[in-house]
C-alpha atoms as a PDB file:
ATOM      1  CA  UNK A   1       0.000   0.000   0.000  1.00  0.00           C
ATOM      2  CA  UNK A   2       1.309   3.218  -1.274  1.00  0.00           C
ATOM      3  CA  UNK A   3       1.138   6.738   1.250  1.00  0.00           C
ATOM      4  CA  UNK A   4       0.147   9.565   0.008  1.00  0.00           C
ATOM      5  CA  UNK A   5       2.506  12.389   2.263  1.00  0.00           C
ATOM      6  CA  UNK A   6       3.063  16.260   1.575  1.00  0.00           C
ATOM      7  CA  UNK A   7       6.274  17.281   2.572  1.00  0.00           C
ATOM      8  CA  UNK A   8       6.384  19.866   5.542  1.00  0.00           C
ATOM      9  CA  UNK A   9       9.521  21.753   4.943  1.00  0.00           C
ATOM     10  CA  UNK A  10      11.380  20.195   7.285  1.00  0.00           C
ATOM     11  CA  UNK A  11      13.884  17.940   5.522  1.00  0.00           C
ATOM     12  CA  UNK A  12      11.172  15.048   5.840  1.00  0.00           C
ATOM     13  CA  UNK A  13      11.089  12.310   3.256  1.00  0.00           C
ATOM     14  CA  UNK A  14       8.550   9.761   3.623  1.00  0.00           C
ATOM     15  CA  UNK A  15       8.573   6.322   3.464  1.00  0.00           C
ATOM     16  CA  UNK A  16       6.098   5.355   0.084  1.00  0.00           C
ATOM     17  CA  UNK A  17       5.324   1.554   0.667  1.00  0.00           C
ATOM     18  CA  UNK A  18       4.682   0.080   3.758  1.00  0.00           C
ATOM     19  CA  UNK A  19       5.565  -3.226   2.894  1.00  0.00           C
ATOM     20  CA  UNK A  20       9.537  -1.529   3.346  1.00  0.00           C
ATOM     21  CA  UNK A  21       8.470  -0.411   6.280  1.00  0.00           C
ATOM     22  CA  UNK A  22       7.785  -3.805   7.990  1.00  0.00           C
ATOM     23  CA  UNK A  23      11.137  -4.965   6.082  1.00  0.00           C
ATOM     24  CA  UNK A  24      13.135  -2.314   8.094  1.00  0.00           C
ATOM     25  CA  UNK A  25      11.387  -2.984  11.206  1.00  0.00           C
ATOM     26  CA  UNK A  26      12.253  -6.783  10.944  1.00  0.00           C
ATOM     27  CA  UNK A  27      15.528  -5.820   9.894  1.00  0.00           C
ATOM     28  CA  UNK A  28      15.880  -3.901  13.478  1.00  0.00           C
ATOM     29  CA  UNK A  29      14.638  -6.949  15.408  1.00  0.00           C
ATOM     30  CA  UNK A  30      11.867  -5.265  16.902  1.00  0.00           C
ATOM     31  CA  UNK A  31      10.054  -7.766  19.770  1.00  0.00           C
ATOM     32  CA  UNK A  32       6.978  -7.528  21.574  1.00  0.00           C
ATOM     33  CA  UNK A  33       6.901  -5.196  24.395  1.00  0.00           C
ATOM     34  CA  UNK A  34       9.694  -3.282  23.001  1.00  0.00           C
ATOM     35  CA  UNK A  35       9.689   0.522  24.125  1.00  0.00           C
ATOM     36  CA  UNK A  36      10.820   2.087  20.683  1.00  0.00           C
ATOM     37  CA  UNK A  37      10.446   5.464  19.349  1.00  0.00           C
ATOM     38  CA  UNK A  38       9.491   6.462  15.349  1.00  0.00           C
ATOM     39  CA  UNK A  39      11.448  10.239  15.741  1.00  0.00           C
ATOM     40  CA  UNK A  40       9.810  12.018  12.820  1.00  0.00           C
ATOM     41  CA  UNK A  41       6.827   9.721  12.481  1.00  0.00           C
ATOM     42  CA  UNK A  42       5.097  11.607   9.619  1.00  0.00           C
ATOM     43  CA  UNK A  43       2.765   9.829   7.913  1.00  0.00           C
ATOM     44  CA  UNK A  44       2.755   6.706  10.354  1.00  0.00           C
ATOM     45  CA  UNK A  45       4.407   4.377   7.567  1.00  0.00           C
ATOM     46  CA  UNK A  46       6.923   2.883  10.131  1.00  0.00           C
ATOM     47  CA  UNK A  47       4.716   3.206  13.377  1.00  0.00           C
ATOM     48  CA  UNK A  48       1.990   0.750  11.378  1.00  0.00           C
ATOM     49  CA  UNK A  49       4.681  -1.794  11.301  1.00  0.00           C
ATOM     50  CA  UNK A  50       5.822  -1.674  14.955  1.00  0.00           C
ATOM     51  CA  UNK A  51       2.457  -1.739  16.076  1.00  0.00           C
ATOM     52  CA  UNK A  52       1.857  -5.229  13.848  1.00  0.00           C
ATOM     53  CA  UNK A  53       5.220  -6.008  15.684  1.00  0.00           C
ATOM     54  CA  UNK A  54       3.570  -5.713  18.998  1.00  0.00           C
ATOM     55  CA  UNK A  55       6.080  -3.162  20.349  1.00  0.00           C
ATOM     56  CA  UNK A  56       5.062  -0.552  22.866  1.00  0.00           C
ATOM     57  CA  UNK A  57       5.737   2.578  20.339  1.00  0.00           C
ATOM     58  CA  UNK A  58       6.006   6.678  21.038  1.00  0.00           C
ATOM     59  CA  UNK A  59       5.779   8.335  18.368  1.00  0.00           C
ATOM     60  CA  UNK A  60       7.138  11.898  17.768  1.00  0.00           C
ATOM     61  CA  UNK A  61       5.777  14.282  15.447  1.00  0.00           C
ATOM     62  CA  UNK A  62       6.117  18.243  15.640  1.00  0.00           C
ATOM     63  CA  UNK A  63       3.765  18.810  12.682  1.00  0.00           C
ATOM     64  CA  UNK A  64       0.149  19.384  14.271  1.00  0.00           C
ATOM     65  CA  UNK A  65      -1.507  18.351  11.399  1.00  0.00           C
ATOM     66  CA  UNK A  66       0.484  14.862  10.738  1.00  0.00           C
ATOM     67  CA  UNK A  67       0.171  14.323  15.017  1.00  0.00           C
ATOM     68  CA  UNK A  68      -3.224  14.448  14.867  1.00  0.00           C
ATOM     69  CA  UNK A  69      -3.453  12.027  11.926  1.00  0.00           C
ATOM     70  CA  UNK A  70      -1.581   9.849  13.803  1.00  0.00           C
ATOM     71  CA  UNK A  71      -3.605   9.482  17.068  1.00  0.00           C
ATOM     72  CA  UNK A  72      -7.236   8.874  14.674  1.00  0.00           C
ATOM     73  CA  UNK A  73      -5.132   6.082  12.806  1.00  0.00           C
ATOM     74  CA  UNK A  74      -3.221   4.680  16.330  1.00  0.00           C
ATOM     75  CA  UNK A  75      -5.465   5.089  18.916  1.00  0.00           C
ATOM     76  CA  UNK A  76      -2.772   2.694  21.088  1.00  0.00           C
ATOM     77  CA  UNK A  77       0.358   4.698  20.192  1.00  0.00           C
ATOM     78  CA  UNK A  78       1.668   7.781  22.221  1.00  0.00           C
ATOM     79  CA  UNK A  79       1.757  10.441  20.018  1.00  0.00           C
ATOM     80  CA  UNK A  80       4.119  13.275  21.263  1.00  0.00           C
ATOM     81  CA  UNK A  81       3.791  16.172  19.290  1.00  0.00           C
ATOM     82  CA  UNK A  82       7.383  17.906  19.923  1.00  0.00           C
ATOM     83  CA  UNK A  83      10.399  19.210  18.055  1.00  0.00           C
ATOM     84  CA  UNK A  84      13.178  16.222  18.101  1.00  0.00           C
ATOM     85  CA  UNK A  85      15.646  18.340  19.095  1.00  0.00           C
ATOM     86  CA  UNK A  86      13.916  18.668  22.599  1.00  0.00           C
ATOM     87  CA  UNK A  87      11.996  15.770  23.191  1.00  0.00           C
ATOM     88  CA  UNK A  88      13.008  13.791  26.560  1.00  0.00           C
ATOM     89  CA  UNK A  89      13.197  10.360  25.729  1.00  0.00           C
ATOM     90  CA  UNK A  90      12.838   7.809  28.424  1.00  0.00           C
ATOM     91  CA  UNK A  91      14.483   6.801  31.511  1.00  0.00           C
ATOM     92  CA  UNK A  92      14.024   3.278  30.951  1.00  0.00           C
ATOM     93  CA  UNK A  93      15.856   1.178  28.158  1.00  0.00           C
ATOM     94  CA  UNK A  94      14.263   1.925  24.497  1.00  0.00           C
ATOM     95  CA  UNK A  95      15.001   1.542  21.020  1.00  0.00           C
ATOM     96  CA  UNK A  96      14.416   3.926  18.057  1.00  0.00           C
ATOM     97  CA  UNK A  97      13.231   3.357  14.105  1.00  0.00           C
ATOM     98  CA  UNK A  98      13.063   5.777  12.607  1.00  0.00           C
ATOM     99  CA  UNK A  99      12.990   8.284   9.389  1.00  0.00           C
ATOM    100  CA  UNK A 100      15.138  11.164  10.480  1.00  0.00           C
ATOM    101  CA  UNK A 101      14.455  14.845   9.217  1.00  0.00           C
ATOM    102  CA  UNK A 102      17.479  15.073   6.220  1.00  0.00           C
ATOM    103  CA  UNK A 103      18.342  18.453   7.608  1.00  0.00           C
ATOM    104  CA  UNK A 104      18.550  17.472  11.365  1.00  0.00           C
ATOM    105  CA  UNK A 105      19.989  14.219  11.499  1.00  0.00           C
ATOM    106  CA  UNK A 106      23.150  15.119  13.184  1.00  0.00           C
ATOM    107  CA  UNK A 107      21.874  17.022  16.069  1.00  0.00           C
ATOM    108  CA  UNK A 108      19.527  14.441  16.758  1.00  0.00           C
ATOM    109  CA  UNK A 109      22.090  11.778  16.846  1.00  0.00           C
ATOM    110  CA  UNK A 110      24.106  13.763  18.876  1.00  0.00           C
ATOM    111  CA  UNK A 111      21.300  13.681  21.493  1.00  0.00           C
ATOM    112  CA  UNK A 112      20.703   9.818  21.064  1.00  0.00           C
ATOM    113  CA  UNK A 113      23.975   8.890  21.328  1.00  0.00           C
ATOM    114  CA  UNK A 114      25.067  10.364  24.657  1.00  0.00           C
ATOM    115  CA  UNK A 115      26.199   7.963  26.722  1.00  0.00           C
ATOM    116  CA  UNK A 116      24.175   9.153  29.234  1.00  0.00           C
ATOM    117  CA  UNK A 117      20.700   8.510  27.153  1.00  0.00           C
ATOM    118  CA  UNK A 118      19.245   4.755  27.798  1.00  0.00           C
ATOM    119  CA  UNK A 119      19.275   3.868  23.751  1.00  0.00           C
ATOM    120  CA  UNK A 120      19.944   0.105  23.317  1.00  0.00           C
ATOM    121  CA  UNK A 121      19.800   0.428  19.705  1.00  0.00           C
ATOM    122  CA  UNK A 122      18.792   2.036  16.804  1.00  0.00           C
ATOM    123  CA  UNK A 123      18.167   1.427  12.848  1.00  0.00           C
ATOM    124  CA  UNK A 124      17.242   5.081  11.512  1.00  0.00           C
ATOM    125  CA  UNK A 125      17.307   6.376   8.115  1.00  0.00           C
ATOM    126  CA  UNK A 126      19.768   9.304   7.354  1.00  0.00           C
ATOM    127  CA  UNK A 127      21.437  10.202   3.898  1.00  0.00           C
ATOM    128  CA  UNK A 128      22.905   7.710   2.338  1.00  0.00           C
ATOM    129  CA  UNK A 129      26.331  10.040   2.802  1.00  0.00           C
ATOM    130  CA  UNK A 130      26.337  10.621   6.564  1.00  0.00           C
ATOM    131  CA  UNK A 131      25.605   6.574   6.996  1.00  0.00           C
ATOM    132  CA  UNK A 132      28.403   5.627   5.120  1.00  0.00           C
ATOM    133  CA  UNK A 133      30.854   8.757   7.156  1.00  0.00           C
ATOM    134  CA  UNK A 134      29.398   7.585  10.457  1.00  0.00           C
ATOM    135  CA  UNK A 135      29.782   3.876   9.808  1.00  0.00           C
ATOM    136  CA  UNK A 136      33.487   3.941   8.752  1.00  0.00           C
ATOM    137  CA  UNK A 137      36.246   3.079  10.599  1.00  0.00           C
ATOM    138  CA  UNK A 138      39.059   4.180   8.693  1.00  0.00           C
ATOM    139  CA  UNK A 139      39.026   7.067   8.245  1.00  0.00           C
ATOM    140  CA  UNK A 140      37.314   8.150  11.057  1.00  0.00           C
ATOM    141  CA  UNK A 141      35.959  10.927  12.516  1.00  0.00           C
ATOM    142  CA  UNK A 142      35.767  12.688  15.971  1.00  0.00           C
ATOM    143  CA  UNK A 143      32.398  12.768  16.353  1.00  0.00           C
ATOM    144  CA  UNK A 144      31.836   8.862  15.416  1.00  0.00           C
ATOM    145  CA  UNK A 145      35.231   7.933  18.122  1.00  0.00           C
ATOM    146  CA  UNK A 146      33.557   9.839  20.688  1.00  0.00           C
ATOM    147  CA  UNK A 147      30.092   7.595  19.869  1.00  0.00           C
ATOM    148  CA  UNK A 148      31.961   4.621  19.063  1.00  0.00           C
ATOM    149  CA  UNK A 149      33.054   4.262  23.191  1.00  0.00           C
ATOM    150  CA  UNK A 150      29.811   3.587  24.116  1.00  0.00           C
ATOM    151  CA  UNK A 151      27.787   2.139  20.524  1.00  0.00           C
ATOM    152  CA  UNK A 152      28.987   0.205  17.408  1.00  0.00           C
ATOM    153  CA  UNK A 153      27.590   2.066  14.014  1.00  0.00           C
ATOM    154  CA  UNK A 154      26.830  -0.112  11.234  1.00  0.00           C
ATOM    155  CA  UNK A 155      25.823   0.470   7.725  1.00  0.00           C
ATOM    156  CA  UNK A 156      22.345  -1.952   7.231  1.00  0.00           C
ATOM    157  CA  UNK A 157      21.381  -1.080   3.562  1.00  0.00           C
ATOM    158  CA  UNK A 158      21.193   1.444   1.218  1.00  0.00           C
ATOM    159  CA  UNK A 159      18.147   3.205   0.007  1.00  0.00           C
ATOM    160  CA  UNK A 160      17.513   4.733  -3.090  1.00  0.00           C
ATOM    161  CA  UNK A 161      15.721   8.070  -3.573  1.00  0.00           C
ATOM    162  CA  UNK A 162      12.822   6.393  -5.230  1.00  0.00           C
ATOM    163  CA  UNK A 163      11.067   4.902  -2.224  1.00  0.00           C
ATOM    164  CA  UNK A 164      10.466   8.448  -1.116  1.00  0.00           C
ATOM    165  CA  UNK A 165       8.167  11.255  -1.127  1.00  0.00           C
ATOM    166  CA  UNK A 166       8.567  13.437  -1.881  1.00  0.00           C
ATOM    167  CA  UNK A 167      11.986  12.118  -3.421  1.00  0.00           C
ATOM    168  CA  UNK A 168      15.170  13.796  -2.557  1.00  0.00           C
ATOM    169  CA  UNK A 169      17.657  15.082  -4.331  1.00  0.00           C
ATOM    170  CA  UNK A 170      20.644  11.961  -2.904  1.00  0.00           C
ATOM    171  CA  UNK A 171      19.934   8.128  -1.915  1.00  0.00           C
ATOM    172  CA  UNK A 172      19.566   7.014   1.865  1.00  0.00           C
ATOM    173  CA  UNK A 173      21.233   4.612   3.978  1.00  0.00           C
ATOM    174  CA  UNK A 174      19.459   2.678   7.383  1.00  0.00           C
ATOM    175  CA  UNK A 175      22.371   3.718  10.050  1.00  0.00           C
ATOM    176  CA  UNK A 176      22.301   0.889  12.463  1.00  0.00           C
ATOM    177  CA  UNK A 177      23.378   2.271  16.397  1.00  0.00           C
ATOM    178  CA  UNK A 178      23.942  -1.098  18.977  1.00  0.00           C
ATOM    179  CA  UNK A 179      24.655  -0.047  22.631  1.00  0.00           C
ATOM    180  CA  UNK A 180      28.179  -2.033  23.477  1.00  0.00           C
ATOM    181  CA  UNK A 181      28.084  -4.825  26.569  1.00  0.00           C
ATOM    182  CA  UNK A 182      30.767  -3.110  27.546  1.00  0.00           C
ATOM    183  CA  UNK A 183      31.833   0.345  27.121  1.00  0.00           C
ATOM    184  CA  UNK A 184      35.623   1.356  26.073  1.00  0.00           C
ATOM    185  CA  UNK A 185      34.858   4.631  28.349  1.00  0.00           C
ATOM    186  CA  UNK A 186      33.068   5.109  31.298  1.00  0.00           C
ATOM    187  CA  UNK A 187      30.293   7.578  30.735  1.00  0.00           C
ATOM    188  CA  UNK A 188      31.382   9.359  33.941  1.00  0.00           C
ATOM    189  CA  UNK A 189      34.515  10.183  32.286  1.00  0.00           C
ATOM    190  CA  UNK A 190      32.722  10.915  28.962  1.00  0.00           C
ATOM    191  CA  UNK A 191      34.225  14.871  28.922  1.00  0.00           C
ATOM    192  CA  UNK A 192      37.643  13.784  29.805  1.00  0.00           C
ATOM    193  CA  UNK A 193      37.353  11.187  26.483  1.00  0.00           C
ATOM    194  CA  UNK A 194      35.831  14.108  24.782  1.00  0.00           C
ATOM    195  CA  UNK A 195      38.749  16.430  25.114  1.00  0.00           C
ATOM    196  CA  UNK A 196      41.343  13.789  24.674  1.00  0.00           C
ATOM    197  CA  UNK A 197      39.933  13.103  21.156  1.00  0.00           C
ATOM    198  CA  UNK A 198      39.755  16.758  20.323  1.00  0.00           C
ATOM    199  CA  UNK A 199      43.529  17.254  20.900  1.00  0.00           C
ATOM    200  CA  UNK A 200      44.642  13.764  19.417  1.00  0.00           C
ATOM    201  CA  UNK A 201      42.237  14.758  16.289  1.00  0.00           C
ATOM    202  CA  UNK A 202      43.748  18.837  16.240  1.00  0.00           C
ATOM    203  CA  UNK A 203      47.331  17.807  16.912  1.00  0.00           C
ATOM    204  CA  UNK A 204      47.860  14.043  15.818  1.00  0.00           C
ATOM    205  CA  UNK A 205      48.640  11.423  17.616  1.00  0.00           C
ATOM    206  CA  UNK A 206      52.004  12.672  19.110  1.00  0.00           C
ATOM    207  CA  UNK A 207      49.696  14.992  21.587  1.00  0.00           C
ATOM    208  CA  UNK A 208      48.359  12.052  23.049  1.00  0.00           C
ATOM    209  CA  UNK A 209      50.788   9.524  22.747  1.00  0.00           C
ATOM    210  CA  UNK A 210      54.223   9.715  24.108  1.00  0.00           C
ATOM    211  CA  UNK A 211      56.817   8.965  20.813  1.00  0.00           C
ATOM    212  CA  UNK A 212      58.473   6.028  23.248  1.00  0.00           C
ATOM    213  CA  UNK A 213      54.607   4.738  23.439  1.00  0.00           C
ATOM    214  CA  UNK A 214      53.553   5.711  20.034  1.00  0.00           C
ATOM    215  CA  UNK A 215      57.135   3.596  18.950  1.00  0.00           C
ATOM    216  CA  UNK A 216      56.259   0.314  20.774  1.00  0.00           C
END
């Protein structure tokens, strides 16, 4: 079944067919009971297939209009109607699928992915160019060694452009976020980590590493 959307402005891009909706959502191993969160929800294409997955589902929307659309269609969903940027997310374990806003993705990661937030994991669908940054290793960036101490980013699958609308100008990639067993930081000392990579990253790794260190 094909979804009719109108694009808000925002940098949203919605999902046309819902039957790659439930494929993403099975892809993310969604289980009954799950706590997850559709960020963005528009239209409702992904929150239709975690309902049918049983999972207990918020789902965030700032656009009035679309919000209210979403509580006559999912009368057993929480619909929050708030920017993503602000919205306080639980303070018990939860997962997120979701369609990010294009334009915001970043800043909304950034939020997610403090270590500090209780995300266990995460399949959400950015540009197909930030997945592929984020999920390298080599090379690397700052940002994604500060997130990689507490999460492992994986690229899932690529997306093309067509399965939107309306359809964007570049291809999409599903960004796949697991929370680690064990972190390679403890959160408490998440600022110390923080500014350790921002001088290793400014002034290479001789400003971290002593040369008889950086030799052996």
């Amino acid at each position: 079944m094909a979804v009719r959307p109108r694009s808000r402005g925002r940098g949203q891009h919605f999902l046309r067919s819902s039957k790659l909706a439930a494929e993403l959502v099975r892809a993310a191993g969604i289980r009954r009971e799950d706590l997850v969160l559709d960020l963005g929800a528009g239209t409702g294409a992904l929150t239709a297939a975690l309902v049918r997955r049983g999972a207990s589902v918020v789902a965030v929307e700032i656009d009035t209009e679309l919000a209210a659309g979403l509580r006559r269609r999912f009368p057993e969903v929480r619909v929050v109607e708030d920017d993503l940027q602000c919205v306080a997310f639980p303070r018990v374990r939860f997962k997120v699928v979701a369609n990010l806003p294009f334009g915001g993705a970043t800043a909304i990661l950034r939020r997610l992915l403090d270590p500090r937030a209780l995300l266990e994991r995460a399949d959400v669908i950015v540009e197909w160019d930030m997945a592929s940054k984020r999920a390298s290793v080599w090379p690397g960036t700052q940002l994604s060694a500060y997130w990689g101490a507490w999460f492992e980013l994986s690229l899932a699958r690529r997306l093309p452009r067509s399965v939107f609308a309306p359809q964007p100008s570049v291809d999409a990639g599903v960004l796949r976020i697991v929370r680690r067993g064990e972190p390679l930081v403890p959160a408490s000392e998440r600022a110390a980590y923080e500014l350790f990579l921002a001088r290793g990253y400014r002034g290479g790794l001789r400003s971290v590493v002593t040369p008889h260190r950086l030799k052996r």
